[in-house]
Protein backbone atom coordinates (compact mmCIF):
# COMPACT_ATOMS: atom_id res chain seq x y z
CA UNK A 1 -26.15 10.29 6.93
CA UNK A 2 -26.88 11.36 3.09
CA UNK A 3 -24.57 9.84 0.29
CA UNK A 4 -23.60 12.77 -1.08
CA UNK A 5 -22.35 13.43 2.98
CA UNK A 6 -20.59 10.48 3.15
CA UNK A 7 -19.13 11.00 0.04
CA UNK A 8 -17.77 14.29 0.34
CA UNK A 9 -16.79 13.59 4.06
CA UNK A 10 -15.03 10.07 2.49
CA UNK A 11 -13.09 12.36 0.13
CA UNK A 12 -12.11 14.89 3.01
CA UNK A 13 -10.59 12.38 5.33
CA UNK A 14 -8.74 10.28 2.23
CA UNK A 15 -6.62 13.54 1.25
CA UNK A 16 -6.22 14.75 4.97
CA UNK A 17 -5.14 11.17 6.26
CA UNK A 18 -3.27 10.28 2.82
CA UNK A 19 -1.11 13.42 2.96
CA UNK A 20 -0.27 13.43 5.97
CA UNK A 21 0.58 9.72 5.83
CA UNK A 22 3.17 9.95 2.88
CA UNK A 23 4.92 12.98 3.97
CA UNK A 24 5.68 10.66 7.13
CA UNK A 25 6.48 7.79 5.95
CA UNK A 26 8.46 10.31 3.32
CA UNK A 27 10.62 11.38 6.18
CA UNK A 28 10.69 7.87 7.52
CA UNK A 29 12.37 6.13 4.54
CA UNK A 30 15.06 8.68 4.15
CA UNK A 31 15.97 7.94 7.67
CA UNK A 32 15.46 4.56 8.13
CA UNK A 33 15.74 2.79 4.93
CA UNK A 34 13.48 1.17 2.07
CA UNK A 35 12.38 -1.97 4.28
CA UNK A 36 10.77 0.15 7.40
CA UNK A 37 9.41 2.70 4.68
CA UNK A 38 7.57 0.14 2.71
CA UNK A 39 6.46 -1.15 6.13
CA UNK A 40 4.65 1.65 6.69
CA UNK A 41 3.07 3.04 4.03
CA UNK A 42 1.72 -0.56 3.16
CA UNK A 43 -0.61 0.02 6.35
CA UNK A 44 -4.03 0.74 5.87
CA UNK A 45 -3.93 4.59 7.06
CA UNK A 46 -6.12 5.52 3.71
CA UNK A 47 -7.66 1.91 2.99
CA UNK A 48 -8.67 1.26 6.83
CA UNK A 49 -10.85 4.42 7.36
CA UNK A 50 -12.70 4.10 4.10
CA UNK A 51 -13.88 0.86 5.40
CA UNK A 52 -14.96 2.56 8.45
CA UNK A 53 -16.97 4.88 6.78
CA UNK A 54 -18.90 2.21 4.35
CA UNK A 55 -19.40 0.53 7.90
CA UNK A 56 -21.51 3.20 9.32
CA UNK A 57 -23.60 3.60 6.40
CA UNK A 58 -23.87 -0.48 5.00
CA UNK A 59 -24.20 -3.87 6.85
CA UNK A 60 -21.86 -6.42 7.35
CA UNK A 61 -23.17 -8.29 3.97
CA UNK A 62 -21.85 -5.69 2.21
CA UNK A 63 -18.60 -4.92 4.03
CA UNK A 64 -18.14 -8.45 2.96
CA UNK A 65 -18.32 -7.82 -0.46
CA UNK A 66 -16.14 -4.88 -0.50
CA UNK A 67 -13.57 -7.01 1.23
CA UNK A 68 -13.32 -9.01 -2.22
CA UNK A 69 -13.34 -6.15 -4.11
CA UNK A 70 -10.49 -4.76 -1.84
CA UNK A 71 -8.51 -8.27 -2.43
CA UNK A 72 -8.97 -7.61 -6.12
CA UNK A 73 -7.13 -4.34 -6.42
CA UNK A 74 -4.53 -5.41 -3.62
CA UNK A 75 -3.21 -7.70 -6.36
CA UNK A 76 -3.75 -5.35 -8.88
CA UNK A 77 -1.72 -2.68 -6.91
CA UNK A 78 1.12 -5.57 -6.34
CA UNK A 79 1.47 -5.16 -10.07
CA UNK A 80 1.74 -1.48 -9.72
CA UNK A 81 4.54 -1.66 -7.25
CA UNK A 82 6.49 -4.44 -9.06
CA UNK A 83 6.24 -2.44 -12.65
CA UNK A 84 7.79 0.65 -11.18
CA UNK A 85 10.34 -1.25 -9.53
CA UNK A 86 11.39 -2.39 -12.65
CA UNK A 87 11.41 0.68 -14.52
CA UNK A 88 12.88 2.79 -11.94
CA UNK A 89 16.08 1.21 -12.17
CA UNK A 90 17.12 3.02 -15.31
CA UNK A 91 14.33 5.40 -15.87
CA UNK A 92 13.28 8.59 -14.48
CA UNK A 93 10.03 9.34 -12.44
CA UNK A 94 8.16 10.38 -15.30
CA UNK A 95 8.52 7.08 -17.04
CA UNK A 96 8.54 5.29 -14.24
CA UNK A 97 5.01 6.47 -13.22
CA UNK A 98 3.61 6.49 -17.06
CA UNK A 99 4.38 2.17 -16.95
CA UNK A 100 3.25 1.52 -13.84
CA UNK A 101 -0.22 3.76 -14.05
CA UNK A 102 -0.34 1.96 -17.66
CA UNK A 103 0.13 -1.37 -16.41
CA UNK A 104 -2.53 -0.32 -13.21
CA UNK A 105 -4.85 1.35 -15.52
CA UNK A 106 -5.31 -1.42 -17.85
CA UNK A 107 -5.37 -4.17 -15.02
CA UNK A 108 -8.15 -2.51 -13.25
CA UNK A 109 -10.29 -2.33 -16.03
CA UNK A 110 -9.99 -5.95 -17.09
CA UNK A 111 -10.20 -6.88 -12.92
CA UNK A 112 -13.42 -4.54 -12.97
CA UNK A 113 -14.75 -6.53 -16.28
CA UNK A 114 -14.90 -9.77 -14.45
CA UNK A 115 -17.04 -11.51 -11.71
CA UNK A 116 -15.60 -12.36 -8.59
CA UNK A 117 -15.92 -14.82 -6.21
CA UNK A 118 -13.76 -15.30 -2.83
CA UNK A 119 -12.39 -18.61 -4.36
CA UNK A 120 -11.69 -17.20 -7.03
CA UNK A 121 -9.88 -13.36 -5.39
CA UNK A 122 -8.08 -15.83 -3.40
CA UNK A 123 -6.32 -17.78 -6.17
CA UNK A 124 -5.41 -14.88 -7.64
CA UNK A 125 -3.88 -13.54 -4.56
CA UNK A 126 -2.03 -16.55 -4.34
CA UNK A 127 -0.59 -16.52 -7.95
CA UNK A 128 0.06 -12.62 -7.82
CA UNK A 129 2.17 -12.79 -4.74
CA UNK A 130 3.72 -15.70 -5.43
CA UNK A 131 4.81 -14.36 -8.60
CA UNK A 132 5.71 -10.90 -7.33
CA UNK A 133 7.53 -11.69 -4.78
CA UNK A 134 10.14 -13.13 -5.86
CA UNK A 135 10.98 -11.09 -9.33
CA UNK A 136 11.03 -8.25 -6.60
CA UNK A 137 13.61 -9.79 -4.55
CA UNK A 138 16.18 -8.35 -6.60
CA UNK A 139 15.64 -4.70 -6.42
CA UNK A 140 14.62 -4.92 -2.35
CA UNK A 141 18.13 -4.22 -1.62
CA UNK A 142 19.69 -1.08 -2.53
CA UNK A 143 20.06 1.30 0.17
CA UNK A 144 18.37 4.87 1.08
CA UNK A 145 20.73 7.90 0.77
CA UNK A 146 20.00 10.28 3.28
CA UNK A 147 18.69 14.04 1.46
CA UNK A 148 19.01 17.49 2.89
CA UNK A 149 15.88 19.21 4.14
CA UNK A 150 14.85 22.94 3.73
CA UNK A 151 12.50 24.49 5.63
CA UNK A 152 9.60 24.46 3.05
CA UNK A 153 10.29 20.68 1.99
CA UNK A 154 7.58 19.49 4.04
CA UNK A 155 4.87 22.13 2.54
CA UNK A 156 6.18 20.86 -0.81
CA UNK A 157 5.42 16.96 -0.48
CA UNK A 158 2.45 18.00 1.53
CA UNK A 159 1.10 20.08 -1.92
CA UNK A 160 2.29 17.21 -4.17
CA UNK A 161 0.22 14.58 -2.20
CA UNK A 162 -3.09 17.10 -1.93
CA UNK A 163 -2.77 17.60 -5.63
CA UNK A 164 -2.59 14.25 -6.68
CA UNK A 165 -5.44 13.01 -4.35
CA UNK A 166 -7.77 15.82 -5.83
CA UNK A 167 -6.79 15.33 -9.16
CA UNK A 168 -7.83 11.19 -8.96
CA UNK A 169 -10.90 12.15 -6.62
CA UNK A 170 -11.52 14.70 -9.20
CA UNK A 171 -11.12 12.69 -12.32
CA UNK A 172 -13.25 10.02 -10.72
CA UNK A 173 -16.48 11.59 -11.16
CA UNK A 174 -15.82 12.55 -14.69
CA UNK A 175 -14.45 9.19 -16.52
CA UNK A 176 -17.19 7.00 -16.15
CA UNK A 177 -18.61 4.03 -13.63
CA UNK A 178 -15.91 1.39 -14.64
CA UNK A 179 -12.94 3.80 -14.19
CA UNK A 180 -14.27 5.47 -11.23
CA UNK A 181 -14.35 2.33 -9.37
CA UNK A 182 -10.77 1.57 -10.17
CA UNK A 183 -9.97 5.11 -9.41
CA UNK A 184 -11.15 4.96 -5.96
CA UNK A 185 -9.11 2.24 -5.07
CA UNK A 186 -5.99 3.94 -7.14
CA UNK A 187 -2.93 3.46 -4.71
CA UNK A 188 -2.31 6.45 -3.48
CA UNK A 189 0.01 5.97 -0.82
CA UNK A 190 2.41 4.32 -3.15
CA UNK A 191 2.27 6.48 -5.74
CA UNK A 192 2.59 9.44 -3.92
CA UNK A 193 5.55 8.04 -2.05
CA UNK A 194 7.42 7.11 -5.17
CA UNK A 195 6.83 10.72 -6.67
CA UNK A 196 8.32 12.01 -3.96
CA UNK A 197 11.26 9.48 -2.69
CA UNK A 198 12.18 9.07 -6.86
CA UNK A 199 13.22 12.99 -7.00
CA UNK A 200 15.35 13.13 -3.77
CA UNK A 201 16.80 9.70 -3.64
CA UNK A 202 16.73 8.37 -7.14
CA UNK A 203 15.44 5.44 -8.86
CA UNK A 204 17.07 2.80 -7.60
CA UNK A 205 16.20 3.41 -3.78
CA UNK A 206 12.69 4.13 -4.86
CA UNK A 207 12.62 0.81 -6.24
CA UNK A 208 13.49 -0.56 -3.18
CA UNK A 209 10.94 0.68 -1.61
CA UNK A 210 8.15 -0.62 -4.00
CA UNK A 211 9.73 -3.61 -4.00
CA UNK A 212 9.54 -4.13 -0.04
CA UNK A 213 6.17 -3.32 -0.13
CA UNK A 214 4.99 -6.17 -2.09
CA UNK A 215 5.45 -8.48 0.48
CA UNK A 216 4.54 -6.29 3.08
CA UNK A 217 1.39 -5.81 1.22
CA UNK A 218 0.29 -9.32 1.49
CA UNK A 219 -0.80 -8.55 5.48
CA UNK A 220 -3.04 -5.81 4.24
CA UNK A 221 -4.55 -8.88 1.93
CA UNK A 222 -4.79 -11.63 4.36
CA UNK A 223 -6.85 -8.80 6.62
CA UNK A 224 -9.26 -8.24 3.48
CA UNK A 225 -9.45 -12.16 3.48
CA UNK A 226 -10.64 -12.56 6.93
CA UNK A 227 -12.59 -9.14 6.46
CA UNK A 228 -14.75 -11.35 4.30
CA UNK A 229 -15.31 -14.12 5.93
CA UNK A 230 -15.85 -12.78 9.68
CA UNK A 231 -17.57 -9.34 8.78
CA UNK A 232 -20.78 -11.48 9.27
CA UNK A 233 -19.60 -13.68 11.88
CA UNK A 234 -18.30 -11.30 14.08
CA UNK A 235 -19.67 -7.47 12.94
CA UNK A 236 -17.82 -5.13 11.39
CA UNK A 237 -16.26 -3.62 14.03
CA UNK A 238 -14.78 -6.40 15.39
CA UNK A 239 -13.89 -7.70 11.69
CA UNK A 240 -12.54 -4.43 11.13
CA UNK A 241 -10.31 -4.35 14.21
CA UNK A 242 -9.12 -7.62 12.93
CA UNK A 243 -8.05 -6.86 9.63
CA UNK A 244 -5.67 -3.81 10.81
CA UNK A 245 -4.63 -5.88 13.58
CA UNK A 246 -3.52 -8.68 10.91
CA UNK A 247 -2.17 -6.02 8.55
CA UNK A 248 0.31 -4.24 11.35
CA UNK A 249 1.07 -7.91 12.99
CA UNK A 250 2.35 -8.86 9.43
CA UNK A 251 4.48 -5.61 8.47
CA UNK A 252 6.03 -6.19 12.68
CA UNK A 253 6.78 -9.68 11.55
CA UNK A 254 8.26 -9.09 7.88
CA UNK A 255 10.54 -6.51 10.33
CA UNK A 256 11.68 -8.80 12.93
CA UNK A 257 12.58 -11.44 10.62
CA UNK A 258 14.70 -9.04 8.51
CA UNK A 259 16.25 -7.61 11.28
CA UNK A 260 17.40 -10.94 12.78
CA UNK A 261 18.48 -12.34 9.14
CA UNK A 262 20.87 -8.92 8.78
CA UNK A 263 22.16 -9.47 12.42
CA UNK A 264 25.53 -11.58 12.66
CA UNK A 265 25.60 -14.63 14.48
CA UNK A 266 26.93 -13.88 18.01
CA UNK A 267 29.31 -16.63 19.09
CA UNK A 268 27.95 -18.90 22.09
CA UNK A 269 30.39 -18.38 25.30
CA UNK A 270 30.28 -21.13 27.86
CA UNK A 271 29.20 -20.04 31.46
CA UNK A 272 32.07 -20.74 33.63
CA UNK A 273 33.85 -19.47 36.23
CA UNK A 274 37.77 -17.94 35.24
CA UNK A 275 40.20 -20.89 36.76
C-alpha cells in the first residue's frame, strides 16, 4: 500500500468513524447521563483503527513506539478535558473551547519538544491522572437535562463533526511537522462532543462529561501501556486486541462500580419460615 494511500484512506475512516461516533454517543449522554457518555466516547472508536492501519503498513517495533507517543498525548488530552471542565462552569462554548485548545495547543508542543522514554511516559501518566482526577471530582456530578430533537438535529451534529475533522486534517498539512504531529492526535471525540452537548445542555452538564472522562480515559492509557510492551511479544494483532479489550474492560468497570456506589443499601431479611 503507498503512503499517500494510507494516508488519505487514514483520513477517510477518522472522519467517517469519528462522526458517526460523537453523534452517538451525542444522543447517548442526553439520555443516559454524563457518566455512561464519557464512558463511551473515551473508547478508542477513532484512536483504535488508526493503530490498525499503522499495523498493516509498520512492524511491531514501531507500533511500539507509537504506543508511547499515544501515552504522551493521552495525558496531554487529560489536560484538555480537565481545562474545559473548569471553564465551562461559568463560560460559554466559545471560551470554553479557546482555554482548553490553548492549554492543548501549548502542551503538545512542549510534549512534542521532548524525548521520551516508557519510564519516563509512564511517570507522567501517573502524575497527570493522579492530579486530574481528583480536581475533576467536583464537576463529575451535575446531571444531563434531557433536549428536544428535530428532525434535522442529527444532520446538524453530523456536519459539525465532518467540519471540524476536515478542518484539523486540513490544517495539519499546512502548519508544519511539530504541529502536525500534535494535530493528528488532536482529541477529536472530545472536542466534538463538548461542541455539541455545551449548546443543548449547557456548561455545567458538559463539564460533567469531560470530567467523567478523565478517569475513564486512564483504560485507554493502561492499553497504550501494554501496547508497548507486548506489541513485540505477542504481534500486533494480538497486542492490539489487548489494548481495546483493556480500554472497554476499564470504562465496564468505572460503570459497575458507580452504579453499585449510587444504589442504596438493601436491608438483609432473615430466611425463615412465617410462625
Amino acid at each position: 500500500m503507498s503512503p499517500d494511500l494510507l494516508l488519505w484512506l487514514a483520513f477517510a475512516l477518522k472522519i467517517i468513524v469519528t462522526t458517526a461516533f460523537v453523534v452517538a454517543c451525542s444522543l447517548i449522554t442526553e439520555r443516559a447521563g454524563a457518566l455512561v457518555g464519557a464512558l463511551v466516547v473515551t473508547l478508542p472508536a477513532s484512536a483504535g483503527p488508526a493503530y490498525v492501519l499503522l499495523a498493516m503498513d509498520y512492524d511491531a517495533y514501531f507500533i511500539a513506539a507509537a504506543a508511547i507517543g499515544g501515552l504522551v498525548m493521552a495525558a496531554v488530552n487529560t489536560v484538555f478535558c480537565l481545562v474545559y471542565a473548569a471553564a465551562a462552569q461559568r463560560h460559554g462554548i466559545v471560551a470554553s473551547f479557546a482555554a482548553a485548545f490553548t492549554t492543548w495547543i501549548v502542551l503538545a508542543l512542549l510534549a512534542g519538544s521532548l524525548i521520551w522514554t516508557f519510564v519516563n511516559v509512564i511517570m507522567l501518566s501517573l502524575v497527570t491522572f493522579g492530579l486530574c482526577v481528583p480536581l475533576a471530582a467536583r464537576f463529575s456530578h451535575d446531571t444531563t437535562p434531557r433536549g428536544k430533537h428535530c428532525w434535522y438535529d442529527v444532520l446538524v451534529r453530523a456536519l459539525l463533526v465532518l467540519t471540524l475533522v476536515a478542518a484539523v486534517g486540513g490544517l495539519s498539512g499546512k502548519v508544519g511537522p511539530v504541529l502536525s504531529g500534535s494535530l493528528a492526535l488532536f482529541p477529536i471525540a472530545l472536542s466534538s462532543t463538548g461542541l455539541i452537548l455545551h449548546r443543548r445542555i449547557g456548561g455545567p452538564a458538559t463539564a460533567a462529561v469531560m470530567a467523567n472522562a478523565i478517569p475513564a480515559s486512564a483504560g485507554f492509557a493502561t492499553g497504550l501501556a501494554l501496547l508497548h510492551l507486548t506489541a513485540v511479544l505477542m504481534g500486533t494483532a494480538a497486542a492490539l486486541c489487548l489494548t481495546l479489550l483493556v480500554s472497554v474492560g476499564w470504562n465496564m468497570a468505572l460503570w459497575g462500580m458507580r452504579r453499585r456506589r449510587a444504589t442504596p443499601g438493601r436491608p438483609i431479611v432473615a430466611d425463615r419460615d412465617p410462625a
